[in-house]
PDB file of N, CA and C in Angstrom:
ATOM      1  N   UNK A   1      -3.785 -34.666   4.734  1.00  0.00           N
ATOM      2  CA  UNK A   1      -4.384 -34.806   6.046  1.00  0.00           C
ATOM      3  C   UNK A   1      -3.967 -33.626   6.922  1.00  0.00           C
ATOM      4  N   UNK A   2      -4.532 -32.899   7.353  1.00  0.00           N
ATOM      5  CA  UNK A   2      -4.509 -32.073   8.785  1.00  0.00           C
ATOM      6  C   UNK A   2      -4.388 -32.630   9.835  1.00  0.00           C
ATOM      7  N   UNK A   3      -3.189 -31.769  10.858  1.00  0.00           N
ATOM      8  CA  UNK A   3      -2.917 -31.811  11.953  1.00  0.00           C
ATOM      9  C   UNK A   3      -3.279 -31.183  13.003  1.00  0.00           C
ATOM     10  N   UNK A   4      -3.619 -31.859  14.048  1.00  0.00           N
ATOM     11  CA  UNK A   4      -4.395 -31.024  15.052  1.00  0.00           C
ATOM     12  C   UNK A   4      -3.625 -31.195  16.300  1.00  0.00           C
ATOM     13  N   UNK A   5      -3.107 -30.509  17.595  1.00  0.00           N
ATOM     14  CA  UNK A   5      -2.686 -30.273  18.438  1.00  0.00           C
ATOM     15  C   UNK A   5      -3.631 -29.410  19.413  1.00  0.00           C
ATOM     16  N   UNK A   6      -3.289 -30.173  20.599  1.00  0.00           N
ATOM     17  CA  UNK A   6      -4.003 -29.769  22.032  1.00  0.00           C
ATOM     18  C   UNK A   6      -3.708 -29.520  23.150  1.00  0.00           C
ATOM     19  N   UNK A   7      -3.446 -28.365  23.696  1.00  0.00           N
ATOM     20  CA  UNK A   7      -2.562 -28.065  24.915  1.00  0.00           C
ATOM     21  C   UNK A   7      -3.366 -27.544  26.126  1.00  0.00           C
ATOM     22  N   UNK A   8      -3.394 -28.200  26.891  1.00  0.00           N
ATOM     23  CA  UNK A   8      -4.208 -27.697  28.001  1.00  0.00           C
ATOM     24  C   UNK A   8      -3.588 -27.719  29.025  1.00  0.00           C
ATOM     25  N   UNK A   9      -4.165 -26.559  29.757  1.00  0.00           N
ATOM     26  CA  UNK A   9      -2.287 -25.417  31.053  1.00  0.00           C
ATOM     27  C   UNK A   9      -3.852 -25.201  32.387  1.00  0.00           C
ATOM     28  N   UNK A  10      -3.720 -25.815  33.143  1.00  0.00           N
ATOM     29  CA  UNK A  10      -4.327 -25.852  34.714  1.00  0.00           C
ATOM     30  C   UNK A  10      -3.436 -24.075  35.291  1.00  0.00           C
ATOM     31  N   UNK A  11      -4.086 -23.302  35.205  1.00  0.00           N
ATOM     32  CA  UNK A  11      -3.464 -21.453  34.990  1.00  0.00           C
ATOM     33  C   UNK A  11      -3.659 -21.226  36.999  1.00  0.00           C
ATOM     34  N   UNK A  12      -3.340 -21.162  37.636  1.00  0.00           N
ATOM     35  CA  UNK A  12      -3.428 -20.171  39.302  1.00  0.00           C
ATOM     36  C   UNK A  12      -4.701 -19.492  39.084  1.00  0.00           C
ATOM     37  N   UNK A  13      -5.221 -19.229  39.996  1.00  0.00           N
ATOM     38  CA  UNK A  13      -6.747 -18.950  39.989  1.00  0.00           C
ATOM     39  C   UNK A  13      -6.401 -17.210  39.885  1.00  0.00           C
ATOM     40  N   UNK A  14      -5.606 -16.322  40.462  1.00  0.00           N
ATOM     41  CA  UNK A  14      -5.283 -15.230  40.330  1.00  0.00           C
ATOM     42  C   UNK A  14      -4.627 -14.973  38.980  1.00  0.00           C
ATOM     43  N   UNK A  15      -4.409 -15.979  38.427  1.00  0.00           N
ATOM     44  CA  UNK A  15      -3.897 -15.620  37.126  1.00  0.00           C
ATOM     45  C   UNK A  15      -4.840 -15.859  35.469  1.00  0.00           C
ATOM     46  N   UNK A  16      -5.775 -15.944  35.985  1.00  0.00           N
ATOM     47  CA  UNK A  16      -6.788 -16.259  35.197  1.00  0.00           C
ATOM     48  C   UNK A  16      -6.592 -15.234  34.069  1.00  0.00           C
ATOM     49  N   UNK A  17      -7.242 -14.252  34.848  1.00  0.00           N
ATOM     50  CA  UNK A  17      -8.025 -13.019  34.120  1.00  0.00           C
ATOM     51  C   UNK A  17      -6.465 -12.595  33.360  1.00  0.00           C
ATOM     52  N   UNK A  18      -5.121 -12.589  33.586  1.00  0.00           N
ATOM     53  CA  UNK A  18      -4.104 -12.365  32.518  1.00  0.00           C
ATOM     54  C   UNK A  18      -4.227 -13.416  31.367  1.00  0.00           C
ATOM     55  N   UNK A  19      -3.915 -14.453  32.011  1.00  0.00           N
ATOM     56  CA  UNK A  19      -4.359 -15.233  30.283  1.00  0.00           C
ATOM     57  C   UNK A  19      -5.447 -15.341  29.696  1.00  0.00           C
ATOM     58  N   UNK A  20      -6.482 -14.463  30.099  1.00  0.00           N
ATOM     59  CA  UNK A  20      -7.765 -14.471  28.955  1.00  0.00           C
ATOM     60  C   UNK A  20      -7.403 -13.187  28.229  1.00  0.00           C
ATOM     61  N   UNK A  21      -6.952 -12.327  29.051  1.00  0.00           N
ATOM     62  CA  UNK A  21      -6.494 -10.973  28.021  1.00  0.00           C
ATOM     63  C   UNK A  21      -5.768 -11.013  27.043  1.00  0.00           C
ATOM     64  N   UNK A  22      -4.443 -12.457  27.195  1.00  0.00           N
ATOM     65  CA  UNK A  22      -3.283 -12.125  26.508  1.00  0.00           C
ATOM     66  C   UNK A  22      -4.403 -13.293  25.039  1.00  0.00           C
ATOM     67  N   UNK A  23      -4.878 -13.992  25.611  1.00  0.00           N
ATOM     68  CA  UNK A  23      -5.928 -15.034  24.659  1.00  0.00           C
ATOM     69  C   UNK A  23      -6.552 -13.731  23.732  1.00  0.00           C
ATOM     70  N   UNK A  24      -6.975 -13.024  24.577  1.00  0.00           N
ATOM     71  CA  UNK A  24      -7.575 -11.922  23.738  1.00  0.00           C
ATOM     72  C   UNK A  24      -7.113 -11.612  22.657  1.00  0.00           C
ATOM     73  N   UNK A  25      -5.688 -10.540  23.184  1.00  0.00           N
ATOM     74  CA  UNK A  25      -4.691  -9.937  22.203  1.00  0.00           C
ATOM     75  C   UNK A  25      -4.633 -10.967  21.222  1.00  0.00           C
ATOM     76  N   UNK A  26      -3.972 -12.298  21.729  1.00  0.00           N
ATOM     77  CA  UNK A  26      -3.507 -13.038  20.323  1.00  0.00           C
ATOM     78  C   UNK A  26      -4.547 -13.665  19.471  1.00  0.00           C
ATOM     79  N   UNK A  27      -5.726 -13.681  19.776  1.00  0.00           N
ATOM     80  CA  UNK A  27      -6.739 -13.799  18.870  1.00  0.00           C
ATOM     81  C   UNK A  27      -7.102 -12.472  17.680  1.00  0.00           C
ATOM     82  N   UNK A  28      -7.106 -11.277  18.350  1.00  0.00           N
ATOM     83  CA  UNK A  28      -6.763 -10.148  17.623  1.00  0.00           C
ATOM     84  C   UNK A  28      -5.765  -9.988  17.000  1.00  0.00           C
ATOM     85  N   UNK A  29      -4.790 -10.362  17.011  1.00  0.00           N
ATOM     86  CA  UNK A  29      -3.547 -10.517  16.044  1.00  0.00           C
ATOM     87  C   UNK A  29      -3.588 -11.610  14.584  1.00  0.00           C
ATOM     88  N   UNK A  30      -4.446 -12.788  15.405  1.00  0.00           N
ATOM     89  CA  UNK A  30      -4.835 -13.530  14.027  1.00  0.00           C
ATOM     90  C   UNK A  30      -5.934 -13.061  13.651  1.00  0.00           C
ATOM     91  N   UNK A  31      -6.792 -12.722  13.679  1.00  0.00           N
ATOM     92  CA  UNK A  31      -7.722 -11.617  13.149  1.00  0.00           C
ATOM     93  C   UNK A  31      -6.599 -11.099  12.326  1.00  0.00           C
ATOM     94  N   UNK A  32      -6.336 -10.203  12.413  1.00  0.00           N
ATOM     95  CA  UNK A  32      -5.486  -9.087  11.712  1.00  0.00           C
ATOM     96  C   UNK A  32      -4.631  -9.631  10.834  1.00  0.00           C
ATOM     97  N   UNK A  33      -4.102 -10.579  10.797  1.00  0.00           N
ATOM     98  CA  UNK A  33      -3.295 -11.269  10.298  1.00  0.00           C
ATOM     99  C   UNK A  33      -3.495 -12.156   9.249  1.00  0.00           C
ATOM    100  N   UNK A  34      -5.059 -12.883   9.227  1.00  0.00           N
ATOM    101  CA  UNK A  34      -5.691 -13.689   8.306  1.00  0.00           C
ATOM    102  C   UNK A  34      -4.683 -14.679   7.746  1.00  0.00           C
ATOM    103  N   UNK A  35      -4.329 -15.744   8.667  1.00  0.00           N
ATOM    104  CA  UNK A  35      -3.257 -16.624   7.978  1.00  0.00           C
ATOM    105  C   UNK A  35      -4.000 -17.815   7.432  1.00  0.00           C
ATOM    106  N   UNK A  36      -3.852 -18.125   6.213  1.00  0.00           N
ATOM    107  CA  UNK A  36      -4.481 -18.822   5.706  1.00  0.00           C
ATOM    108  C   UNK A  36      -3.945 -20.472   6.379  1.00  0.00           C
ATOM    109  N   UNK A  37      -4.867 -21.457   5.854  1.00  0.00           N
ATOM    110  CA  UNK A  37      -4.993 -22.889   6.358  1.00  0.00           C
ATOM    111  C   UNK A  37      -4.781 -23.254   7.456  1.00  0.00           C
ATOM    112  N   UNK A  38      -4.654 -22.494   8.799  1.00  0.00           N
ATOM    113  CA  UNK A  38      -5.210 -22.619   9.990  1.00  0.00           C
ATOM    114  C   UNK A  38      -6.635 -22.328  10.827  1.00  0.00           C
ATOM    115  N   UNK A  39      -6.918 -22.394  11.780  1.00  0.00           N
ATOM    116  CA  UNK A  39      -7.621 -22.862  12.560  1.00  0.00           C
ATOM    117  C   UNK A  39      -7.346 -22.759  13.933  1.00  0.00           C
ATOM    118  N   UNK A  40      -7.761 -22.097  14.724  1.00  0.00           N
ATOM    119  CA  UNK A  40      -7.278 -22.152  16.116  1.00  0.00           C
ATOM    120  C   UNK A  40      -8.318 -21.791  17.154  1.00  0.00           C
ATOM    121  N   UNK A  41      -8.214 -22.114  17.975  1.00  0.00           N
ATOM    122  CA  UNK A  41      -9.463 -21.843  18.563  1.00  0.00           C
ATOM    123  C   UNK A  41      -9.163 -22.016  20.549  1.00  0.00           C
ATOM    124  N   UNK A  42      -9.559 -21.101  21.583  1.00  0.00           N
ATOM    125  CA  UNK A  42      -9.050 -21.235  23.167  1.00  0.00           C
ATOM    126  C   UNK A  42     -10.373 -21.696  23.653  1.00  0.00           C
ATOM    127  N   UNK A  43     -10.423 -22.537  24.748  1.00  0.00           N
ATOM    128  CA  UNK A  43     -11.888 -22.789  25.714  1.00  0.00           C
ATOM    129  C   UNK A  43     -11.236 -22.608  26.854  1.00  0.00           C
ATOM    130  N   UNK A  44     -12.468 -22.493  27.757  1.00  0.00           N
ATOM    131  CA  UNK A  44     -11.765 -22.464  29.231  1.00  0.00           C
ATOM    132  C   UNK A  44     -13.077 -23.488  29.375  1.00  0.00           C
ATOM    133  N   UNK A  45     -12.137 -24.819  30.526  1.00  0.00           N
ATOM    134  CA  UNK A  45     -13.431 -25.635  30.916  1.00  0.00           C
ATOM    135  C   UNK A  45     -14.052 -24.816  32.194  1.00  0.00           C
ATOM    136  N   UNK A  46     -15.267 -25.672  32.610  1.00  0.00           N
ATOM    137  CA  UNK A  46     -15.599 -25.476  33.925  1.00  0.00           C
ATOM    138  C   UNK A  46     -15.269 -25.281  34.882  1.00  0.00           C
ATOM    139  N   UNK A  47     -13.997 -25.481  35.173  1.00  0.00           N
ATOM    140  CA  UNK A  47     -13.026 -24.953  36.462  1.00  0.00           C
ATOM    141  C   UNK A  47     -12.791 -23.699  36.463  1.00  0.00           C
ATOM    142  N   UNK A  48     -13.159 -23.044  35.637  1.00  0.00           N
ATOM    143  CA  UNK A  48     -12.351 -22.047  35.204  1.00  0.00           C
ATOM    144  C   UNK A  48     -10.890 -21.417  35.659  1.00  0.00           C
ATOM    145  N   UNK A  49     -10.278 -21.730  35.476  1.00  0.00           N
ATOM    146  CA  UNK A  49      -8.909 -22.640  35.790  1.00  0.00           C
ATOM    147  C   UNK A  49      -7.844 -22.774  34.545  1.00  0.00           C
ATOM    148  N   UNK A  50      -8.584 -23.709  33.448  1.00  0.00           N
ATOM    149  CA  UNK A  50      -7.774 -24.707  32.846  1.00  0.00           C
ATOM    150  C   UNK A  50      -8.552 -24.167  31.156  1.00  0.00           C
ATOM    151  N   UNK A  51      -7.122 -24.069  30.453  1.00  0.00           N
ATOM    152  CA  UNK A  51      -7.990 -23.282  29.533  1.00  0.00           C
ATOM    153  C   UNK A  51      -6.655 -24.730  28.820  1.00  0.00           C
ATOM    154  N   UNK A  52      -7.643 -24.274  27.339  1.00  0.00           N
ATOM    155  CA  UNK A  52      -7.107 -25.851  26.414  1.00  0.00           C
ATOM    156  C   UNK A  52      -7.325 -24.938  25.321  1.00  0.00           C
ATOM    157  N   UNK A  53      -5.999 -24.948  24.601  1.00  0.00           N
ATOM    158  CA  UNK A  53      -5.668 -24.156  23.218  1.00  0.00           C
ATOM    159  C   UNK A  53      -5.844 -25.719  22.379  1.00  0.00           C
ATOM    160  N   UNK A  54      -6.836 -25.134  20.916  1.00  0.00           N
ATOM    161  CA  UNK A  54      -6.577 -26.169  19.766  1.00  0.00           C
ATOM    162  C   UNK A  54      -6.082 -25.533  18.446  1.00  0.00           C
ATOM    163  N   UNK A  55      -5.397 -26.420  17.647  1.00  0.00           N
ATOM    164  CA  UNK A  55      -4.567 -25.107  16.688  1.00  0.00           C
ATOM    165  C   UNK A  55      -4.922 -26.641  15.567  1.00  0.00           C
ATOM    166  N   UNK A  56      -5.352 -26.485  14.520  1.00  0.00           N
ATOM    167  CA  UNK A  56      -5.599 -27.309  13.550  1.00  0.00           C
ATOM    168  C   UNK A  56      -4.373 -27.013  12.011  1.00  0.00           C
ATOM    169  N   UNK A  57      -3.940 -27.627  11.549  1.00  0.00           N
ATOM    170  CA  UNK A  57      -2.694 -26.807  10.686  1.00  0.00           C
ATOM    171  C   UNK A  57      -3.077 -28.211   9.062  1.00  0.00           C
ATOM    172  N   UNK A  58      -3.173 -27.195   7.896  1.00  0.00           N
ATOM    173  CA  UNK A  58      -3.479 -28.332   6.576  1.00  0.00           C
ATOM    174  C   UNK A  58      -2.028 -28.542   6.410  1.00  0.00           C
ATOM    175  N   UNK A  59      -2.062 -29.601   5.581  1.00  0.00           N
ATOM    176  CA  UNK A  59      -1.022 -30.291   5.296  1.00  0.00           C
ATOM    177  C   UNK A  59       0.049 -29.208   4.504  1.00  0.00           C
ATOM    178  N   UNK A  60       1.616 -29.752   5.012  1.00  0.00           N
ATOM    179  CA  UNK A  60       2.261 -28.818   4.505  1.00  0.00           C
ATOM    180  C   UNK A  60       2.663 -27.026   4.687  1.00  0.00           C
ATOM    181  N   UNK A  61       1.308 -26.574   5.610  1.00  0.00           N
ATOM    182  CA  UNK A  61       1.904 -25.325   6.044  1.00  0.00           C
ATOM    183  C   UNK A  61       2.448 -25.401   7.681  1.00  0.00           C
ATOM    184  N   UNK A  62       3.024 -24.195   7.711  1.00  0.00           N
ATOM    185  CA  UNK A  62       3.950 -23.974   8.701  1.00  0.00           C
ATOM    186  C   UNK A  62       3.155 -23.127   9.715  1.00  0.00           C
ATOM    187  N   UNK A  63       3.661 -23.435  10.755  1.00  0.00           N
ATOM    188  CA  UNK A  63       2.600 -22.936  11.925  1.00  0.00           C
ATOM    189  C   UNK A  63       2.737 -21.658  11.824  1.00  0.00           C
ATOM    190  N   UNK A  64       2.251 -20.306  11.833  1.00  0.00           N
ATOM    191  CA  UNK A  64       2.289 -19.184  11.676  1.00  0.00           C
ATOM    192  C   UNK A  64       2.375 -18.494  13.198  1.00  0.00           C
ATOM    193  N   UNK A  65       1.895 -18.807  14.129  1.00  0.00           N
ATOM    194  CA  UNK A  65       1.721 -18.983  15.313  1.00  0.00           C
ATOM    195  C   UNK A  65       2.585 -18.047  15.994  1.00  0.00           C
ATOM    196  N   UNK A  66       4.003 -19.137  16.431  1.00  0.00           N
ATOM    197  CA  UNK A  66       4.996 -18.801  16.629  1.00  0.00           C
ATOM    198  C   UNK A  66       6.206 -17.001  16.584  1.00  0.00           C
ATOM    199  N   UNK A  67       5.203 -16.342  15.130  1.00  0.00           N
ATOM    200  CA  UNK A  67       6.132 -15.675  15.002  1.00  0.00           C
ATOM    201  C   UNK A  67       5.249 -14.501  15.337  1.00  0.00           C
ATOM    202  N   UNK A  68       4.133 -14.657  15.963  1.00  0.00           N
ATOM    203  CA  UNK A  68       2.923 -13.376  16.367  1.00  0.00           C
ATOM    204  C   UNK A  68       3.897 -13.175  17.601  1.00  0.00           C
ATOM    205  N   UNK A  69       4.146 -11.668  18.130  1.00  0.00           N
ATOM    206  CA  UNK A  69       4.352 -11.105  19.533  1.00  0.00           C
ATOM    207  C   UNK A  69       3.408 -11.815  20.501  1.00  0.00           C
ATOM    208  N   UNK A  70       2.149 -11.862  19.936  1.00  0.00           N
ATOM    209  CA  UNK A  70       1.063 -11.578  21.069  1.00  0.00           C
ATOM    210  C   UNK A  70       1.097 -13.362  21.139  1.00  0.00           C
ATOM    211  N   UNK A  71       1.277 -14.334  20.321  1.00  0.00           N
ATOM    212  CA  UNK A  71       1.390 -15.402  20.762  1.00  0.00           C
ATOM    213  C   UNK A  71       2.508 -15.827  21.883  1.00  0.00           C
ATOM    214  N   UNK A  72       4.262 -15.443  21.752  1.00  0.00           N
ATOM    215  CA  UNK A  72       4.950 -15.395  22.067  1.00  0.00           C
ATOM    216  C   UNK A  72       4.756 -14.373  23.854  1.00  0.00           C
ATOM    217  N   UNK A  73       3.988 -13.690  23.929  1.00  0.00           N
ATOM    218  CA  UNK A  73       3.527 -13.011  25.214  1.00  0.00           C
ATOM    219  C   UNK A  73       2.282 -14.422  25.972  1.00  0.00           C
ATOM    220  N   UNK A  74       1.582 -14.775  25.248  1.00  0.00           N
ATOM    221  CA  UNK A  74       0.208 -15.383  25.560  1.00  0.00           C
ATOM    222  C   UNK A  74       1.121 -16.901  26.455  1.00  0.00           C
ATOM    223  N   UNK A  75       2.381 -17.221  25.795  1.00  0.00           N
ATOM    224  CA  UNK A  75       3.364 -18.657  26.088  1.00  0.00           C
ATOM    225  C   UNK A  75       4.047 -17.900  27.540  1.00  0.00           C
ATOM    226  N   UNK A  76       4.478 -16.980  27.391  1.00  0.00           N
ATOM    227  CA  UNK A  76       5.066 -16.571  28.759  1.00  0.00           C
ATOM    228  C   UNK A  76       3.889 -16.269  29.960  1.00  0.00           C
ATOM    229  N   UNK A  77       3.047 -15.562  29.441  1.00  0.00           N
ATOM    230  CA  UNK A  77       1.901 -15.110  30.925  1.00  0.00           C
ATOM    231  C   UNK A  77       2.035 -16.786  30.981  1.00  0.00           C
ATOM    232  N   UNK A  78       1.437 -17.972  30.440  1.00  0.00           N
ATOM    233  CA  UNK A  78       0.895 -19.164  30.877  1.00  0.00           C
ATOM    234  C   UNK A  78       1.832 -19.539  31.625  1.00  0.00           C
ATOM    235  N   UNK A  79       2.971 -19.947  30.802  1.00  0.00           N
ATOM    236  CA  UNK A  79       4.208 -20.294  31.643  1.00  0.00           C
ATOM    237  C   UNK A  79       4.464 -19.972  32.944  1.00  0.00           C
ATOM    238  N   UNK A  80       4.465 -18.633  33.162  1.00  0.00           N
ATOM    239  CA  UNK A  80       4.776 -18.057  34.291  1.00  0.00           C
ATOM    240  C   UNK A  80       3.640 -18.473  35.682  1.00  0.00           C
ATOM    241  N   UNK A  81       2.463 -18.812  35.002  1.00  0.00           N
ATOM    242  CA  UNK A  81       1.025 -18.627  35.552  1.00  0.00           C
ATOM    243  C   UNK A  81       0.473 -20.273  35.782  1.00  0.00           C
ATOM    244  N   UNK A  82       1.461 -21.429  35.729  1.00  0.00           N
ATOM    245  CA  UNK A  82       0.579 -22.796  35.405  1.00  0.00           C
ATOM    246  C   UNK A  82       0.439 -23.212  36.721  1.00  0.00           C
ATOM    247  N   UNK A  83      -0.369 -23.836  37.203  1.00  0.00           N
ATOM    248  CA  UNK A  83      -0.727 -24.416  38.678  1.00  0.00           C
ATOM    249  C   UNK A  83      -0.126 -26.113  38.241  1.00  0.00           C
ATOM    250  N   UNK A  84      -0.197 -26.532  37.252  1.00  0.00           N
ATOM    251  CA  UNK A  84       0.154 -27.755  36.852  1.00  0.00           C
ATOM    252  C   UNK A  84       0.977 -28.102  35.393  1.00  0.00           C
ATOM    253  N   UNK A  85       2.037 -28.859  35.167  1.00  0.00           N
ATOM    254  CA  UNK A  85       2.277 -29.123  33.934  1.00  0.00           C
ATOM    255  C   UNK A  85       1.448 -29.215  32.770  1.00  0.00           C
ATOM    256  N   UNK A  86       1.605 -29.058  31.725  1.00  0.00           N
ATOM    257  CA  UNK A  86       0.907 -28.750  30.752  1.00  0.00           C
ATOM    258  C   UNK A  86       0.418 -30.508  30.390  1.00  0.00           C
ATOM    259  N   UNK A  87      -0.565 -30.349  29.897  1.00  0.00           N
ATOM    260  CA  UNK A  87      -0.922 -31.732  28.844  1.00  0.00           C
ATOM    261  C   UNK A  87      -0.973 -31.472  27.281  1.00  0.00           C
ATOM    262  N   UNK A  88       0.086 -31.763  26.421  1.00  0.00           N
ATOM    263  CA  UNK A  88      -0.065 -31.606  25.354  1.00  0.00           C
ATOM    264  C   UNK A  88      -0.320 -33.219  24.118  1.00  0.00           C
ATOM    265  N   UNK A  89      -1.295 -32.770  23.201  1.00  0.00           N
ATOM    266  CA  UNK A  89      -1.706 -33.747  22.648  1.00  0.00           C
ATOM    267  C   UNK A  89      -1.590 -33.408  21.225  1.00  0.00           C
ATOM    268  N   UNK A  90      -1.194 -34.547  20.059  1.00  0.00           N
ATOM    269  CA  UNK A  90      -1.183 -34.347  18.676  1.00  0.00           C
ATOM    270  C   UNK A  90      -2.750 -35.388  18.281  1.00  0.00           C
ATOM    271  N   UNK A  91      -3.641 -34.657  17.801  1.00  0.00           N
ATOM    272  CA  UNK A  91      -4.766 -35.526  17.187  1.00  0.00           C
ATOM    273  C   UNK A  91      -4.607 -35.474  15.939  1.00  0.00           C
ATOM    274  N   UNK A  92      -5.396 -36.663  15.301  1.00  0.00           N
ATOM    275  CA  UNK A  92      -5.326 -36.813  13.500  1.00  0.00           C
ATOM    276  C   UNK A  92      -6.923 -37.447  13.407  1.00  0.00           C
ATOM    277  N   UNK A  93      -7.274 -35.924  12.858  1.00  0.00           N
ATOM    278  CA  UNK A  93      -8.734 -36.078  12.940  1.00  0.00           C
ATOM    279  C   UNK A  93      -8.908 -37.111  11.634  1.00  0.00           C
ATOM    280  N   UNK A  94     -10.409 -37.913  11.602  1.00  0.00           N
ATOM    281  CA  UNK A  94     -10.628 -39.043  10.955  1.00  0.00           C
ATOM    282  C   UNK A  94     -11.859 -38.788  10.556  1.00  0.00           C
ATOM    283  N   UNK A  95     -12.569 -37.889  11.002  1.00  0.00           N
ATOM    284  CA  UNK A  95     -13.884 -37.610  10.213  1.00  0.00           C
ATOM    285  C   UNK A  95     -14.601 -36.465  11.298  1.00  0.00           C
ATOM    286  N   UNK A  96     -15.649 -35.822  10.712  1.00  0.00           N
ATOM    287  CA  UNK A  96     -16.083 -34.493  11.795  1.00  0.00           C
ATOM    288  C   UNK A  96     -17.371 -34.404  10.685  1.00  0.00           C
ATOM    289  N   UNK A  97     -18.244 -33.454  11.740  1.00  0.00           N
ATOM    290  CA  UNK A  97     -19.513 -32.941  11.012  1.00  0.00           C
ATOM    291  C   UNK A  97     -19.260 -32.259  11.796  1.00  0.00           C
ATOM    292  N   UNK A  98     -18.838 -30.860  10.743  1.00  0.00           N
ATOM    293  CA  UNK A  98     -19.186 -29.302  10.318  1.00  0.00           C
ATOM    294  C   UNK A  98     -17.794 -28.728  11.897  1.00  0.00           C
ATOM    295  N   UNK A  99     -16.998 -29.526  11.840  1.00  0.00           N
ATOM    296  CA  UNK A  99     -16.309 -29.297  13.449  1.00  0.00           C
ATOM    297  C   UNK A  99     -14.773 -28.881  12.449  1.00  0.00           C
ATOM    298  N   UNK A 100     -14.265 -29.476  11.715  1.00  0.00           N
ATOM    299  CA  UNK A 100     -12.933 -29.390  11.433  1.00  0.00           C
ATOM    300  C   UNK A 100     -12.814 -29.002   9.779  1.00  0.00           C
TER     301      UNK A 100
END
């Protein structure tokens, strides 16, 4: 079974445009990186505001995540940048069409 996790960070309205860049970078890093049996994926809702990281992980591997620079930069801009505590969520997906 795969694990899925959901973190969504309410970002300062002036701080937007840094965490879409650093979203940038660390999407380009997994690009580059091609880590196998993940899944990850950033949205920003309608507020544009509040951006919600999903990171999907197969059974048994280890989050790769963690040890990217550009992830480890992408955790500090947010940090530094949240208008509100974070909401973090563990899902255990149960069935999907063409989504997971």
């Amino acid at each position: 079974m795969t694990m899925m996790m959901m973190v969504e960070s309410k970002i300062k309205a002036e701080s937007v445009g840094d965490v879409q860049a650093a979203v940038d970078r660390m999407l380009a890093s997994l690009e580059s990186a091609q880590p196998e049996r993940i899944r990850y994926a950033s949205l920003l809702k309608d507020d544009g505001e509040t951006f919600v990281g999903l990171v999907q992980l197969d059974d048994g591997v280890e989050n790769p995540l963690p040890e990217l620079p550009e992830y480890k930069e992408l955790l500090a801009i947010v940090e530094g940048s949240r208008a509100e505590a974070p909401n973090v969520e563990r899902w255990n997906p149960i069935g999907s069409y063409r989504m997971f």
